[in-house]
N, C-alpha and C. Protein backbone atom coordinates (compact mmCIF):
# COMPACT_ATOMS: atom_id res chain seq x y z
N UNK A 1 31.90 40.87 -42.64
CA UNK A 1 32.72 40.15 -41.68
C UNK A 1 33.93 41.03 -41.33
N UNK A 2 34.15 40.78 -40.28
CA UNK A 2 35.57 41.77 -39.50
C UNK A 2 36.97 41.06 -39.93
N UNK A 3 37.27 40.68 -40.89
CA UNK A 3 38.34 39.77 -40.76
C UNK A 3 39.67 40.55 -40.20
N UNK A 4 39.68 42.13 -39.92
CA UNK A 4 40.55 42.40 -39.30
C UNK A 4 40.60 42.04 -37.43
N UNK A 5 39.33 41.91 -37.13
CA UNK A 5 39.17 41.34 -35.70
C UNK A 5 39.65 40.11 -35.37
N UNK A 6 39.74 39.04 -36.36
CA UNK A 6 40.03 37.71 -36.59
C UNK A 6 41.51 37.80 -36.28
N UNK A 7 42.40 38.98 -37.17
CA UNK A 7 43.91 38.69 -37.39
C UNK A 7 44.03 39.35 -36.39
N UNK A 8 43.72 40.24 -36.29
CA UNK A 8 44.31 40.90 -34.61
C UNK A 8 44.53 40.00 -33.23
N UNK A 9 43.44 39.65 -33.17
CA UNK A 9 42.99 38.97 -31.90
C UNK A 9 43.76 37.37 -32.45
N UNK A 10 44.00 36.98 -33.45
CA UNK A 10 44.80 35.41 -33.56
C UNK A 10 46.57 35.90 -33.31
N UNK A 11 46.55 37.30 -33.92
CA UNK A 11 48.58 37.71 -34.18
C UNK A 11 48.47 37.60 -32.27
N UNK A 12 47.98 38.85 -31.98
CA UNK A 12 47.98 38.86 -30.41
C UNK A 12 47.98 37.51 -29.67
N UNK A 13 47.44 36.90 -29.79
CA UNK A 13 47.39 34.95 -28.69
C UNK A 13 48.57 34.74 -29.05
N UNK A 14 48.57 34.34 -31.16
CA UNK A 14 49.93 33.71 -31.32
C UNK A 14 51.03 34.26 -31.20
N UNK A 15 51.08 35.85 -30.39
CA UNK A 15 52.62 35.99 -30.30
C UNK A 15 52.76 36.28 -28.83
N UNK A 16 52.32 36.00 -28.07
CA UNK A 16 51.64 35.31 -26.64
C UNK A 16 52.30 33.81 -26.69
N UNK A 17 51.26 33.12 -27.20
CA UNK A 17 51.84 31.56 -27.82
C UNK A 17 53.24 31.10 -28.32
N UNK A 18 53.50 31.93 -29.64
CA UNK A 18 54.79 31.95 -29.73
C UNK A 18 55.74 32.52 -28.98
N UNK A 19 55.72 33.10 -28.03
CA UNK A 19 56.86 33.19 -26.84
C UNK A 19 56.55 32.61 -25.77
N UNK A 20 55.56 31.85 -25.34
CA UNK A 20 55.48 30.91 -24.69
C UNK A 20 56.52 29.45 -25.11
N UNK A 21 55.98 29.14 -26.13
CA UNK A 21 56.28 27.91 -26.66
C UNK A 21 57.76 28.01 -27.49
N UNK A 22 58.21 29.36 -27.32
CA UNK A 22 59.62 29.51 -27.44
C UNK A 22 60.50 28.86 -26.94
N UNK A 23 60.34 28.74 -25.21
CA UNK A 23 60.83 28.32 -24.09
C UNK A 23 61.17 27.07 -24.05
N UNK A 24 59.77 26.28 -24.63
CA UNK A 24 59.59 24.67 -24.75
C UNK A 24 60.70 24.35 -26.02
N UNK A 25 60.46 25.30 -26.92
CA UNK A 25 61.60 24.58 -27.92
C UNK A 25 63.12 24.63 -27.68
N UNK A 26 63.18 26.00 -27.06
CA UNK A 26 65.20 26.26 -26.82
C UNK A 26 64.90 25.00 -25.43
N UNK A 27 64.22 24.22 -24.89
CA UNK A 27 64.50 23.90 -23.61
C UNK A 27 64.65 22.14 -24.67
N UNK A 28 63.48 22.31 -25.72
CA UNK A 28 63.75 20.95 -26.88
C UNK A 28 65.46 20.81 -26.86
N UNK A 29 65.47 21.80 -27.78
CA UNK A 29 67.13 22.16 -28.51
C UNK A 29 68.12 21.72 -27.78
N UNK A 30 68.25 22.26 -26.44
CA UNK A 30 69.30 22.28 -25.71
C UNK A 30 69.41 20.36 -25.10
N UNK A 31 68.20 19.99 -24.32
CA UNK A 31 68.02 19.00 -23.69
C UNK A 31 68.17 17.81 -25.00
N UNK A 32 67.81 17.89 -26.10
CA UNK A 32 67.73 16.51 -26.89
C UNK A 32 68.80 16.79 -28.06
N UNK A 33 70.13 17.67 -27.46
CA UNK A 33 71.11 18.21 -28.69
C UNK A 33 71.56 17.07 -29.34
N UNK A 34 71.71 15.89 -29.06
CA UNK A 34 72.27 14.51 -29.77
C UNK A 34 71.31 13.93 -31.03
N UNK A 35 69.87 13.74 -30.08
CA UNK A 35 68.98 13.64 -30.86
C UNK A 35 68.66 14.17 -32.52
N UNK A 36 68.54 15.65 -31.70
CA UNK A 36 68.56 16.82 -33.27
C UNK A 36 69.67 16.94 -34.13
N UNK A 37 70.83 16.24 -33.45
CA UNK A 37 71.71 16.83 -34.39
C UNK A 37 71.79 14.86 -35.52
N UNK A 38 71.10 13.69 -34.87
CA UNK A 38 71.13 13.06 -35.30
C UNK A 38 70.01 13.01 -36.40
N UNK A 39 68.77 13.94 -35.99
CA UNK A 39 67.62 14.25 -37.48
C UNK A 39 68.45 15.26 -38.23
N UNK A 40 69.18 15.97 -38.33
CA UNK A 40 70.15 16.74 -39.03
C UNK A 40 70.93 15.98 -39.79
N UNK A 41 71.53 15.16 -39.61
CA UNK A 41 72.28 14.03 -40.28
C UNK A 41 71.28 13.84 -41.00
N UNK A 42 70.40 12.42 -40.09
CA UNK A 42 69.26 12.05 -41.98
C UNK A 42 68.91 13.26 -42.76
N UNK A 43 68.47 14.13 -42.05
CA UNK A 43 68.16 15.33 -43.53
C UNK A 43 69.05 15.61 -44.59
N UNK A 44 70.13 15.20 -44.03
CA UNK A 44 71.45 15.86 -44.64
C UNK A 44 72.04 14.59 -46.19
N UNK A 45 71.54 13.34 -45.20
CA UNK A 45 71.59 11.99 -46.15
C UNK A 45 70.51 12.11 -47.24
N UNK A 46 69.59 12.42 -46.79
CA UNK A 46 68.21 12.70 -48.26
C UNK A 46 68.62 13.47 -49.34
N UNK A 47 70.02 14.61 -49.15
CA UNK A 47 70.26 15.24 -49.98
C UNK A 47 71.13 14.36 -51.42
N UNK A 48 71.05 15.22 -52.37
CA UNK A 48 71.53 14.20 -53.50
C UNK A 48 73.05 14.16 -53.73
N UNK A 49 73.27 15.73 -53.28
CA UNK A 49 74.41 15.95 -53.07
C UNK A 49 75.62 16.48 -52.04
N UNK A 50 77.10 16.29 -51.93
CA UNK A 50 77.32 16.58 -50.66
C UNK A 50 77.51 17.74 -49.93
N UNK A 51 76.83 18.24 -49.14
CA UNK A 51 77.56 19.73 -48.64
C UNK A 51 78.38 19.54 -47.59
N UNK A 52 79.58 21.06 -47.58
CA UNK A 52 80.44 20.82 -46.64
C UNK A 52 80.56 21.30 -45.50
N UNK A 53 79.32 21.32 -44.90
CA UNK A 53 78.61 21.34 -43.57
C UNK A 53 78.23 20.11 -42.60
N UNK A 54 78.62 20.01 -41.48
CA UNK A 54 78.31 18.62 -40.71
C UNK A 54 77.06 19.03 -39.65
N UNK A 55 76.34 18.23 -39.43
CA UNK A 55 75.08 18.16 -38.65
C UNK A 55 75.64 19.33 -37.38
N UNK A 56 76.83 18.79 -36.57
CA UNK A 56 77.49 19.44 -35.68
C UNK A 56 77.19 20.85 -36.18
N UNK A 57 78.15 21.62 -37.00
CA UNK A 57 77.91 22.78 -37.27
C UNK A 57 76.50 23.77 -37.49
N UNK A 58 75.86 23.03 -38.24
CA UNK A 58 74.17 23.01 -37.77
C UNK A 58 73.47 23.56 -36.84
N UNK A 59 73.94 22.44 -35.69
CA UNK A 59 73.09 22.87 -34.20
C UNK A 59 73.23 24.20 -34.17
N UNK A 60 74.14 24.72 -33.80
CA UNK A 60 73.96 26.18 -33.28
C UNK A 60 73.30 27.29 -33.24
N UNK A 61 72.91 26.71 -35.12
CA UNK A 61 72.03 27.37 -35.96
C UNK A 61 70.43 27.15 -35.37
N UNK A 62 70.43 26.05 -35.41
CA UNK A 62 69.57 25.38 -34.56
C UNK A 62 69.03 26.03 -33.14
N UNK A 63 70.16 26.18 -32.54
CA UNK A 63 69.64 26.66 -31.01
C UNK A 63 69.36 27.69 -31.17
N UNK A 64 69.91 28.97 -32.17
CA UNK A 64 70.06 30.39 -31.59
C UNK A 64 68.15 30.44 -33.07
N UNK A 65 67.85 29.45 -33.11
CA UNK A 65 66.74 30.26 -34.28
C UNK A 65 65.57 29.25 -33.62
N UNK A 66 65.68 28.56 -32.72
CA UNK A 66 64.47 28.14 -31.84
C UNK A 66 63.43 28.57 -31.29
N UNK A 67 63.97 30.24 -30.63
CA UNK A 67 63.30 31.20 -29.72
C UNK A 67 62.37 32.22 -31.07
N UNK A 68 63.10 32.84 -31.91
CA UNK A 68 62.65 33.73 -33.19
C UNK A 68 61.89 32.64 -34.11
N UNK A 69 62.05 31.42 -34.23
CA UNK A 69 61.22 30.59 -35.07
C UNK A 69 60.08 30.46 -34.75
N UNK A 70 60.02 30.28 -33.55
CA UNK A 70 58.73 29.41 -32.54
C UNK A 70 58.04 30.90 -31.97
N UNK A 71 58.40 32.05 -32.12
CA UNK A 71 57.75 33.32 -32.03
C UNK A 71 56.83 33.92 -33.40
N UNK A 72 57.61 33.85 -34.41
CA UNK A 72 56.77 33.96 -36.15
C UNK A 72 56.35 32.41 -36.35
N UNK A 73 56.67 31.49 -36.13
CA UNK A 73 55.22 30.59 -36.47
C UNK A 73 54.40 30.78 -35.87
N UNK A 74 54.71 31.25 -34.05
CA UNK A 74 53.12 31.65 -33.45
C UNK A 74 52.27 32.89 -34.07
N UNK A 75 53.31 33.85 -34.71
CA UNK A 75 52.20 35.05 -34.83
C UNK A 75 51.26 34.34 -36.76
N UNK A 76 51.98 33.56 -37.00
CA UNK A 76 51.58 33.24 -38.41
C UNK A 76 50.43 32.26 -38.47
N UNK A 77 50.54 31.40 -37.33
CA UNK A 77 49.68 30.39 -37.04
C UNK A 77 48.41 31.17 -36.52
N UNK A 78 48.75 32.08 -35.25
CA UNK A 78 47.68 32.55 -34.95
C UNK A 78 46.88 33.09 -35.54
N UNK A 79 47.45 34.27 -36.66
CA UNK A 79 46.87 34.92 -37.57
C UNK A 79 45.55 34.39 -38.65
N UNK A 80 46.19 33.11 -39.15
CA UNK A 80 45.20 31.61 -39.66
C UNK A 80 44.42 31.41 -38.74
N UNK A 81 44.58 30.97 -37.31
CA UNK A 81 43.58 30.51 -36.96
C UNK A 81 42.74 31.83 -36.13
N UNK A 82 43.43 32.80 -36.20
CA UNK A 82 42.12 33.83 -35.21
C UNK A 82 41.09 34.12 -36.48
N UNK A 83 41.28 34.11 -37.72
CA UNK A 83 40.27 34.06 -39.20
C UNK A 83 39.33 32.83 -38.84
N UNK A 84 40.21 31.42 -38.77
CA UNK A 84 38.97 30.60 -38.36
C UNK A 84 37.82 30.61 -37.42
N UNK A 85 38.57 31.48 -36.30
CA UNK A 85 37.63 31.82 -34.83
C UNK A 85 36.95 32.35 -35.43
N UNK A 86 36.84 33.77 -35.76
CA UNK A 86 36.22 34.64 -36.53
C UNK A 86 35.29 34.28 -37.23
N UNK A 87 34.96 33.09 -38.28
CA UNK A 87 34.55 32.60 -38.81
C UNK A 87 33.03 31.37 -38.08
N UNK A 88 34.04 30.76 -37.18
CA UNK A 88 33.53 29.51 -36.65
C UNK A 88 32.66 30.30 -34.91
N UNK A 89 33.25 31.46 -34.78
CA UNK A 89 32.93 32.33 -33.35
C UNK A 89 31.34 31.30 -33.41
N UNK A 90 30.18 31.85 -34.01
CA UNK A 90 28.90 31.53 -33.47
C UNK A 90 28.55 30.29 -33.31
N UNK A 91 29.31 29.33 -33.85
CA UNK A 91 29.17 27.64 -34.20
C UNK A 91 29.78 27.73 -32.81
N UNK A 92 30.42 27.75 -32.42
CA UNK A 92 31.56 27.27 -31.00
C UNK A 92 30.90 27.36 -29.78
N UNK A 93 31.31 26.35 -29.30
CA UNK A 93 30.22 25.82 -27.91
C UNK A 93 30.64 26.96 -26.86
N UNK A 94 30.31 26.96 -25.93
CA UNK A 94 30.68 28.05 -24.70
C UNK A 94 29.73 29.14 -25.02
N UNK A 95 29.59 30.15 -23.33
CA UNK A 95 29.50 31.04 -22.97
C UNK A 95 29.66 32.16 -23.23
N UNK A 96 31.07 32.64 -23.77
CA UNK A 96 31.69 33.46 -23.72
C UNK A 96 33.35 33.31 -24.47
N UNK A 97 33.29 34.20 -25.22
CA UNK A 97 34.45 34.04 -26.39
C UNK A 97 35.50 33.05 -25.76
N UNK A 98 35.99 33.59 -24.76
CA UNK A 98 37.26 32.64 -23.84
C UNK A 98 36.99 31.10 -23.53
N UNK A 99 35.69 30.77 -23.41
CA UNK A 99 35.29 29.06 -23.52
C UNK A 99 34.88 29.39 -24.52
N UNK A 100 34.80 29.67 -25.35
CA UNK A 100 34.62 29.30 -27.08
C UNK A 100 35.92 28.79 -27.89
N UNK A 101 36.67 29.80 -27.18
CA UNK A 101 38.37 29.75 -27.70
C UNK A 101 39.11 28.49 -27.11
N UNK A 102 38.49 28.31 -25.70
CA UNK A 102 39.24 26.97 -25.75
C UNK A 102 38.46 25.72 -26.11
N UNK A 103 37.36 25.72 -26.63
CA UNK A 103 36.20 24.62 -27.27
C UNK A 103 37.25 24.48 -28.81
N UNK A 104 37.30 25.92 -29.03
CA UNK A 104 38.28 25.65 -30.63
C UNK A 104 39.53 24.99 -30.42
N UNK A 105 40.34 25.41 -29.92
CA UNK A 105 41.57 25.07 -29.30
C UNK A 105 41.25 22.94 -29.15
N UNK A 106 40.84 22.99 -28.24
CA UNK A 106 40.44 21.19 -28.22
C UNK A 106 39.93 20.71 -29.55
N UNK A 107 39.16 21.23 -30.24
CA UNK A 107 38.59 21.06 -31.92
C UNK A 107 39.96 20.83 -32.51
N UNK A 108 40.99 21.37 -32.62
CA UNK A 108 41.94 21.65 -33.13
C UNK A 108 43.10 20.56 -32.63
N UNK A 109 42.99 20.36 -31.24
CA UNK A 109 43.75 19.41 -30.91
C UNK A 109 43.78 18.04 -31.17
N UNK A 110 42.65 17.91 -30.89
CA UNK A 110 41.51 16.24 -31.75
C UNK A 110 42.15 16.15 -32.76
N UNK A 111 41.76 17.41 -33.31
CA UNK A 111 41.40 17.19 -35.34
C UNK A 111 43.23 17.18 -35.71
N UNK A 112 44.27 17.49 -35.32
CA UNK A 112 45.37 17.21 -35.94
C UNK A 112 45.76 16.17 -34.94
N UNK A 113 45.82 15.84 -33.98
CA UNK A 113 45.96 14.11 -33.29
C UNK A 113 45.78 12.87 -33.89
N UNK A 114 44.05 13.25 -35.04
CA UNK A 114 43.27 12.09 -35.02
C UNK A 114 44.17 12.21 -36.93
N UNK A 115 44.81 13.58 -36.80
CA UNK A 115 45.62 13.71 -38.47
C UNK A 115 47.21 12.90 -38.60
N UNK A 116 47.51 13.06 -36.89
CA UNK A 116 48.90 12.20 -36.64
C UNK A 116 48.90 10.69 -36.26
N UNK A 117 47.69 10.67 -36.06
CA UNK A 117 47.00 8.65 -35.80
C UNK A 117 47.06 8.39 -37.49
N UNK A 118 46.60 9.19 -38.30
CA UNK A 118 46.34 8.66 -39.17
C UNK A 118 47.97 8.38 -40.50
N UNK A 119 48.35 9.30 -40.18
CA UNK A 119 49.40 10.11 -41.36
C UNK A 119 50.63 10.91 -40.00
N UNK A 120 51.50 9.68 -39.53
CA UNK A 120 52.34 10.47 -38.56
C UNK A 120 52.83 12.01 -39.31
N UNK A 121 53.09 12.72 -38.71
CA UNK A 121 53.92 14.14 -38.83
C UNK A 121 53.21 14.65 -39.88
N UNK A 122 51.83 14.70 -40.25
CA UNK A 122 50.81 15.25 -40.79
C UNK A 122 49.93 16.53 -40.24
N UNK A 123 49.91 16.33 -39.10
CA UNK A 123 49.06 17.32 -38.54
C UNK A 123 49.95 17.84 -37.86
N UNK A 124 50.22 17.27 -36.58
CA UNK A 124 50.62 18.16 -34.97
C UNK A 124 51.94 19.51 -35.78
N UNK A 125 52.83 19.39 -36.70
CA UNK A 125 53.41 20.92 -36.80
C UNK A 125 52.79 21.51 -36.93
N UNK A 126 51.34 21.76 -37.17
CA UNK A 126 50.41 22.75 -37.22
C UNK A 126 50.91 23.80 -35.71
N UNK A 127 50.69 22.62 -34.65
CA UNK A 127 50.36 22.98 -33.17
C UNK A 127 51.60 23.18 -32.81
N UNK A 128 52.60 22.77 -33.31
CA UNK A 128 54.18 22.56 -32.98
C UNK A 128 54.34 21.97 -31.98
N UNK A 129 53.90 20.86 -31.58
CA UNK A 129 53.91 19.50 -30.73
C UNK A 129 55.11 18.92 -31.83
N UNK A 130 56.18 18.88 -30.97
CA UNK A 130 56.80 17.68 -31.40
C UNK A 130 56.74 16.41 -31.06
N UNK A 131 56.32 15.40 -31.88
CA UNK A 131 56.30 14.40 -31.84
C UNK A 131 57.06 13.58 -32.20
N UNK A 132 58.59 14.35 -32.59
CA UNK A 132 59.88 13.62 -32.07
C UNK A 132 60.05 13.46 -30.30
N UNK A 133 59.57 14.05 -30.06
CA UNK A 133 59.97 14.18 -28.43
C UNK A 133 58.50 14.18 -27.10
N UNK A 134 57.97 13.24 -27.48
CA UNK A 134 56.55 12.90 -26.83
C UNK A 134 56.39 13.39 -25.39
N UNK A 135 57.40 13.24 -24.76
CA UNK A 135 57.20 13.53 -23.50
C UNK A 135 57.63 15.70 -23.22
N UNK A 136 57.26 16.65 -24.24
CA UNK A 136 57.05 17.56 -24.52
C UNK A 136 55.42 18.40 -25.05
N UNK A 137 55.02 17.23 -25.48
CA UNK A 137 53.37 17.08 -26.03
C UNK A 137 52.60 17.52 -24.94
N UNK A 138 52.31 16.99 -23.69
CA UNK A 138 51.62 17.68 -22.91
C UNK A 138 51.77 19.19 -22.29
N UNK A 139 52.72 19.52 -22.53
CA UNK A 139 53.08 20.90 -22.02
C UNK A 139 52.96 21.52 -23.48
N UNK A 140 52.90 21.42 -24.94
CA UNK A 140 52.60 21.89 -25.34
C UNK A 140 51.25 22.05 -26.16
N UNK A 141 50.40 20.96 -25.77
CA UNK A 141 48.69 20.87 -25.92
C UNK A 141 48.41 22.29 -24.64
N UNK A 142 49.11 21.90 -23.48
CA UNK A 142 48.25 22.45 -22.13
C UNK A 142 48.40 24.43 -23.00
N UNK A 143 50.06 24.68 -23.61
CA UNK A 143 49.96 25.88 -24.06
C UNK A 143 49.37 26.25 -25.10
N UNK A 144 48.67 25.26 -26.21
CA UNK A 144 47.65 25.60 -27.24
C UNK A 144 46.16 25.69 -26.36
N UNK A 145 45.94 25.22 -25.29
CA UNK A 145 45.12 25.42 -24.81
C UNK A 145 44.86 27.05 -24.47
N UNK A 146 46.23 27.48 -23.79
CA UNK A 146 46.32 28.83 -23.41
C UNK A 146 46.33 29.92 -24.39
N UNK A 147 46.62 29.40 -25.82
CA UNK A 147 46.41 30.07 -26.57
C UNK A 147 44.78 30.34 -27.21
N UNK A 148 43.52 29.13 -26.98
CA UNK A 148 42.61 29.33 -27.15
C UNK A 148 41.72 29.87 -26.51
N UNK A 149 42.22 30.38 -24.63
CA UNK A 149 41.54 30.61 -24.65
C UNK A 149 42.28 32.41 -24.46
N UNK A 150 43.11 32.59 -24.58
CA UNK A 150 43.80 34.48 -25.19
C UNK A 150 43.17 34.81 -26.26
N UNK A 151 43.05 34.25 -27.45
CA UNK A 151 42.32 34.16 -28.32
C UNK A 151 40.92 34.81 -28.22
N UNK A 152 39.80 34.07 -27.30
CA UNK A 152 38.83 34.34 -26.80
C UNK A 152 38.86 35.63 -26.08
N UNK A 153 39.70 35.87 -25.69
CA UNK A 153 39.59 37.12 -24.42
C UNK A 153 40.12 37.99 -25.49
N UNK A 154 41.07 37.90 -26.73
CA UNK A 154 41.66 39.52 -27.39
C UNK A 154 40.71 39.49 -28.11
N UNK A 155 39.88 38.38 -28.83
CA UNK A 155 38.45 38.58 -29.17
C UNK A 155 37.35 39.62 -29.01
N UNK A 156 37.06 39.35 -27.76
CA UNK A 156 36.44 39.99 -26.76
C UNK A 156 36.37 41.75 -26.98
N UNK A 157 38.02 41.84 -26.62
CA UNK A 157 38.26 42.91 -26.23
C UNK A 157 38.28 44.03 -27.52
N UNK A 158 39.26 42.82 -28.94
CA UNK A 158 39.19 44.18 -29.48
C UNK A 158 37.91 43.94 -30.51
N UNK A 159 36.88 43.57 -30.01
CA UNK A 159 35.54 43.78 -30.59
C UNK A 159 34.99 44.94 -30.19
N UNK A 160 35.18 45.15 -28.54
CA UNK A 160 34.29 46.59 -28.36
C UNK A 160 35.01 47.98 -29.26
């Protein structure tokens, strides 16, 4: 098995992906700053003890590590799942690696959806769908889509 074809072709989509979906999160950050800085607080209440940091001070941290976060979870995520492609390539419905990649991609979308129906905030950080912020979900399914099917095509390519 090529498992170097797998990581190549998954780092490549997911850091494609992850600067795609960079955008969606600093555009999260900025647009729902009340919001986040109010899940910052509860996180901050779970602790046992007090630190002398306020949610406020936080954000910033927050905004400026949105773009570099959501870039290394894509290349880390991808990396995992271009091994699964790799793996699952001949099982996968389609034509041609690129509708294979997005046959996986929808496999993937189902299968942590039907993980957040079951067990909220169980699955979708896989995909980094926030599902604090629902009305962000479709724009970021439509870009896991785009990542399955890059996937398929660096597949492709760095096979020959």
């Amino acid at each position: 098995m090529k498992w170097g074809l797998g990581l190549k072709s998954g780092i490549t989509a997911g850091a494609v992906y992850g600067l795609l979906t960079s955008f969606v999160s600093l555009a999260i950050t900025i647009l729902m700053k009340e919001e986040i800085i109010k899940q910052i607080q509860a996180q901050f209440a779970k602790l046992p003890y007090e630190i002398p940091v306020t949610a406020e001070d936080v954000y910033p941290l927050a905004l400026v590590m949105s773009v570099p976060g959501s870039i290394i979870w894509g290349l880390i995520v991808g990396g995992i799942l271009g091994v699964v492609f790799l793996l699952l390539h001949g099982e996968l419905l389609g034509r041609d690696s690129a509708r294979k990649g997005l046959f996986f991609s929808l496999l993937m979308i189902a299968g942590t959806g039907l993980a957040e129906l079951l067990s909220p905030g169980a699955g979708l950080p896989l995909l980094m769908i926030q599902t604090s912020f629902p009305v962000f979900t479709p724009i970021n399914i439509l870009l896991f889509l785009v990542f399955g099917h890059l996937l398929g095509k660096f597949y492709d390519k760095f096979r020959k």
